[in-house]
N, C-alpha and C. Protein backbone atom coordinates (compact mmCIF):
# COMPACT_ATOMS: atom_id res chain seq x y z
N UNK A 1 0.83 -1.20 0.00
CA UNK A 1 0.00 0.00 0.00
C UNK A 1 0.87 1.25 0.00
N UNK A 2 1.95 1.17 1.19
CA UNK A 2 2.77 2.61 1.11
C UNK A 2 3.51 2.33 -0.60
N UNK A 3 3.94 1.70 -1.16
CA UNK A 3 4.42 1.65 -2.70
C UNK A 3 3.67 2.68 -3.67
N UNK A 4 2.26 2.05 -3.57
CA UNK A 4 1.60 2.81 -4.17
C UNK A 4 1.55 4.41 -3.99
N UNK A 5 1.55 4.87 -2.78
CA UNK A 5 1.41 6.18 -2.85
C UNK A 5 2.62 6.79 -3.37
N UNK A 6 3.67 6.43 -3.29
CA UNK A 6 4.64 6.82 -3.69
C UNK A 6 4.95 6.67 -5.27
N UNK A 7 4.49 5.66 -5.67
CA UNK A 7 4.53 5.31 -7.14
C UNK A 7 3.50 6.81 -7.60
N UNK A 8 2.82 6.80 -7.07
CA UNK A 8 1.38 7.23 -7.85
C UNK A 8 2.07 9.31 -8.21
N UNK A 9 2.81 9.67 -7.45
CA UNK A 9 3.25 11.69 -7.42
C UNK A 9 3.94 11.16 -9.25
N UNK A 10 5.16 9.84 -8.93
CA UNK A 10 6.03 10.01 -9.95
C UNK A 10 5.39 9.56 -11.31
N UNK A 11 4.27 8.82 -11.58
CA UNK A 11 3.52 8.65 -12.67
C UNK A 11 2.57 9.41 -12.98
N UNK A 12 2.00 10.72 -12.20
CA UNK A 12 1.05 11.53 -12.33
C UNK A 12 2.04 12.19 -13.30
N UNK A 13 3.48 12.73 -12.38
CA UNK A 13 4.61 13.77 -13.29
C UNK A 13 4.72 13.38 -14.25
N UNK A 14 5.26 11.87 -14.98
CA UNK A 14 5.47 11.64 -15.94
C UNK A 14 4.28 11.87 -16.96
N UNK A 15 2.79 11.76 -16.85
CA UNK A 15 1.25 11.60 -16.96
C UNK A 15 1.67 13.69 -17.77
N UNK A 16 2.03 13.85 -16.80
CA UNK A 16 1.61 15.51 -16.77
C UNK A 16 2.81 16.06 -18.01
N UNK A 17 4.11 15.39 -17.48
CA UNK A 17 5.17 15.99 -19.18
C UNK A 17 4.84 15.47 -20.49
N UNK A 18 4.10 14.13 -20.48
CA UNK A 18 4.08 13.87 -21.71
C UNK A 18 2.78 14.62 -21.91
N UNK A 19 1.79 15.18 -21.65
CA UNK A 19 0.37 15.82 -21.68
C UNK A 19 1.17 17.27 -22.21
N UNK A 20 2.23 17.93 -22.13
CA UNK A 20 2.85 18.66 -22.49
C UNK A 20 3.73 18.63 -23.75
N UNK A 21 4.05 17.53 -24.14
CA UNK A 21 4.98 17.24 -25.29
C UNK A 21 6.02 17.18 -24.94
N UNK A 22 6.44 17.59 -23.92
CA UNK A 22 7.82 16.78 -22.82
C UNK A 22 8.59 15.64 -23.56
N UNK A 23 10.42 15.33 -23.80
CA UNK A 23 10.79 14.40 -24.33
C UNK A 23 11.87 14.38 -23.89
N UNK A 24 13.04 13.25 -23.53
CA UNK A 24 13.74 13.44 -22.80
C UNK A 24 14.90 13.73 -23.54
N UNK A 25 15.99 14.08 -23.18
CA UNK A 25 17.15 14.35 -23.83
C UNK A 25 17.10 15.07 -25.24
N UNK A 26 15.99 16.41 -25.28
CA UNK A 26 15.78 16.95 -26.46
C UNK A 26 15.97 18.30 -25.91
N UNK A 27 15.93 18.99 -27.29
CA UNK A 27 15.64 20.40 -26.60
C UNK A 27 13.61 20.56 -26.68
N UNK A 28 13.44 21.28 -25.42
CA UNK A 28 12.05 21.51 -25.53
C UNK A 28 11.73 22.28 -25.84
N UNK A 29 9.99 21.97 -26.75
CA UNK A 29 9.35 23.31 -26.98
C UNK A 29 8.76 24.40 -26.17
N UNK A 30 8.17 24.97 -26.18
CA UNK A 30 7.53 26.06 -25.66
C UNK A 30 6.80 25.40 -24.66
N UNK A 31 5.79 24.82 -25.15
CA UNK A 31 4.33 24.22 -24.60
C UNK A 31 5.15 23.09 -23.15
N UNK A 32 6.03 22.51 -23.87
CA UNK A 32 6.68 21.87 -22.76
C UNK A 32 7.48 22.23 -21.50
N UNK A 33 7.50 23.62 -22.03
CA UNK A 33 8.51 24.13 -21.17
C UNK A 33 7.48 24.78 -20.27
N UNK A 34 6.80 25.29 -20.68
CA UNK A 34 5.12 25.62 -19.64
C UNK A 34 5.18 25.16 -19.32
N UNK A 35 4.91 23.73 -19.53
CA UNK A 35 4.09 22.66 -18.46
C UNK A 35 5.15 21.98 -17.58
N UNK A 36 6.61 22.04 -17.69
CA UNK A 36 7.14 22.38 -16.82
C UNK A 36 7.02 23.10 -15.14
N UNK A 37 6.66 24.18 -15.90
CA UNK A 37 6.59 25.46 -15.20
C UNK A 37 5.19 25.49 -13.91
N UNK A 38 4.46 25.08 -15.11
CA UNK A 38 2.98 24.88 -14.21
C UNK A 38 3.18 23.64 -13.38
N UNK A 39 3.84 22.50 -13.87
CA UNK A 39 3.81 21.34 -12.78
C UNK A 39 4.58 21.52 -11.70
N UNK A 40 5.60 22.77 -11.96
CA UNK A 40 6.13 22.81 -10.23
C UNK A 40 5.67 24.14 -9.68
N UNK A 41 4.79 24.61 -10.20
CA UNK A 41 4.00 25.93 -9.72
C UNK A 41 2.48 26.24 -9.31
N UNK A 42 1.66 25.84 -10.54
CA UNK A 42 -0.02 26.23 -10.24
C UNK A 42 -0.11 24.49 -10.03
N UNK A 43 0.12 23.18 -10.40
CA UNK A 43 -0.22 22.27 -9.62
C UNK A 43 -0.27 22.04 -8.48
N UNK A 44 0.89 22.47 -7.69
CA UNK A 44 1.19 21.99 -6.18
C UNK A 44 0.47 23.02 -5.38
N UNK A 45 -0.05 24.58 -5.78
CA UNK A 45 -0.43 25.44 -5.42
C UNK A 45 -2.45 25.35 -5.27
N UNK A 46 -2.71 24.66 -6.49
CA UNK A 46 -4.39 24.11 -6.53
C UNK A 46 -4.21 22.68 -5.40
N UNK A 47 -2.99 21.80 -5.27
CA UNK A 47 -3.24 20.75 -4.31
C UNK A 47 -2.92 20.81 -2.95
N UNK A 48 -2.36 22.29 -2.54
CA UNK A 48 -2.17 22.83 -1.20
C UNK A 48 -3.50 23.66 -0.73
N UNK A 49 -4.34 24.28 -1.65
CA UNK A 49 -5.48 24.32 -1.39
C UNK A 49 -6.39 24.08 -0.69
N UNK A 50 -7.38 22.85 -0.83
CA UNK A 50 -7.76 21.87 0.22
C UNK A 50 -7.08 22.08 1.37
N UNK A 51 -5.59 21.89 2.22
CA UNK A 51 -5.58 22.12 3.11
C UNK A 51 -4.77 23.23 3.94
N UNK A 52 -4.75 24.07 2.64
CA UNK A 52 -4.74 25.89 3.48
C UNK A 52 -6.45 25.95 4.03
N UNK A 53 -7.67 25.45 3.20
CA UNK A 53 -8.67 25.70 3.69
C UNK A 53 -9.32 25.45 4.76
N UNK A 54 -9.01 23.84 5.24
CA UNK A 54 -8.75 23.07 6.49
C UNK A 54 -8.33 23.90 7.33
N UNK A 55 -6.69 24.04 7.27
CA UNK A 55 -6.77 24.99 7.98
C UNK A 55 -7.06 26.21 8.62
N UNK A 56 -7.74 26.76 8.13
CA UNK A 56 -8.28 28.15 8.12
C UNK A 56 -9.53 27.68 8.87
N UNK A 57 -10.10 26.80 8.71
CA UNK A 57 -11.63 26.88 9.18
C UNK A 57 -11.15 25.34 10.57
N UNK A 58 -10.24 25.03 10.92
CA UNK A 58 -9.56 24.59 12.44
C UNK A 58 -8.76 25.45 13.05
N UNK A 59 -9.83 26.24 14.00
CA UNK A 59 -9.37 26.94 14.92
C UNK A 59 -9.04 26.26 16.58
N UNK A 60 -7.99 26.70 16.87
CA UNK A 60 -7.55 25.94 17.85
C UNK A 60 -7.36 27.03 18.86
N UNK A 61 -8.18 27.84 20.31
CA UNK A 61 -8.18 28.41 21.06
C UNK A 61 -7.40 28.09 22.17
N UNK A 62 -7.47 28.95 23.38
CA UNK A 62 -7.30 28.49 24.27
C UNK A 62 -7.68 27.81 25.21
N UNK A 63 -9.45 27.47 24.92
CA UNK A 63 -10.03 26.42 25.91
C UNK A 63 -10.25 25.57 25.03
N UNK A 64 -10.27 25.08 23.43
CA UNK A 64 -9.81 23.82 22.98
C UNK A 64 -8.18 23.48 23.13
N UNK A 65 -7.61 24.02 23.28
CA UNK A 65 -6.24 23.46 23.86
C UNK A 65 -6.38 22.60 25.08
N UNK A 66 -6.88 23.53 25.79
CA UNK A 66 -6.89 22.89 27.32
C UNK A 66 -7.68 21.84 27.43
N UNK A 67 -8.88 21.58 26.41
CA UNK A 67 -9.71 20.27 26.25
C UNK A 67 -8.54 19.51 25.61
N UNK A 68 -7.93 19.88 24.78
CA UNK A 68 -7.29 18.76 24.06
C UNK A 68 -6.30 18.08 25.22
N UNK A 69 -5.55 19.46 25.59
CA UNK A 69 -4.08 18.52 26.85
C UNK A 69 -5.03 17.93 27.77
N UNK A 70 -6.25 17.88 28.04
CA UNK A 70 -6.84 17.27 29.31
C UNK A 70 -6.67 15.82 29.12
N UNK A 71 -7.40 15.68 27.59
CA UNK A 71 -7.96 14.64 27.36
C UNK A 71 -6.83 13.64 26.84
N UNK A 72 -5.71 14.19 26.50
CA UNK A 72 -4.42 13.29 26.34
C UNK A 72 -3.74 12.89 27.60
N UNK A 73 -4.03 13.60 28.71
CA UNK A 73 -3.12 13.68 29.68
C UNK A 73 -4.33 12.37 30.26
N UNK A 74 -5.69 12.23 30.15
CA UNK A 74 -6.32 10.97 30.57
C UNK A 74 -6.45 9.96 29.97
N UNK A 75 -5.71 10.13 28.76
CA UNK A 75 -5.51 8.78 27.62
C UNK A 75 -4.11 8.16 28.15
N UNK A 76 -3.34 9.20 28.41
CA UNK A 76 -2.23 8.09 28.78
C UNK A 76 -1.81 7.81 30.49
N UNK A 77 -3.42 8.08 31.54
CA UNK A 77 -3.02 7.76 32.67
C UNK A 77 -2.50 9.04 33.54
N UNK A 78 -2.60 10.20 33.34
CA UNK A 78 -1.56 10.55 33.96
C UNK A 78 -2.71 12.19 34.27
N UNK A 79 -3.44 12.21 34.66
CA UNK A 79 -5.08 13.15 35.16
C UNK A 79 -4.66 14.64 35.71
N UNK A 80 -4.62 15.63 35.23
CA UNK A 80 -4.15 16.64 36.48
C UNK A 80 -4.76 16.98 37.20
């Protein structure tokens, strides 16, 4: 299972240069050289997304803190 996830970033990339006209040991065109550009720029930026948004809408205060350390501090035995 962990294989797969790891397989799966480096065959999307490869998925994504040839969708560009990407070729190896050539000089590239234009279009390829974009999609270059976009795969290490507006891709990773639309898939950080999702959880800039997460984050933004998990707010973590100061009396959910103190719920949270309570409730760890009675998971592992140890009560204040």
């Amino acid at each position: 299972m962990r294989k797969g996830w790891v397989i799966l970033p480096i065959h999307l990339a490869g998925i994504i240069l040839a969708w560009f006209g990407f070729v190896a040991n050539e000089v590239q065109t234009d279009a390829a050289m974009m999609g270059i550009r976009t795969m290490f720029s507006i891709f990773p930026a639309v898939f950080a997304l999702p959880g800039i948004i997460a984050i933004y809408f998990y707010r973590i205060d100061s009396t959910m803190l103190k719920t949270m350390e309570k409730d760890l501090l009675e998971r592992h035995g140890t009560a204040v």
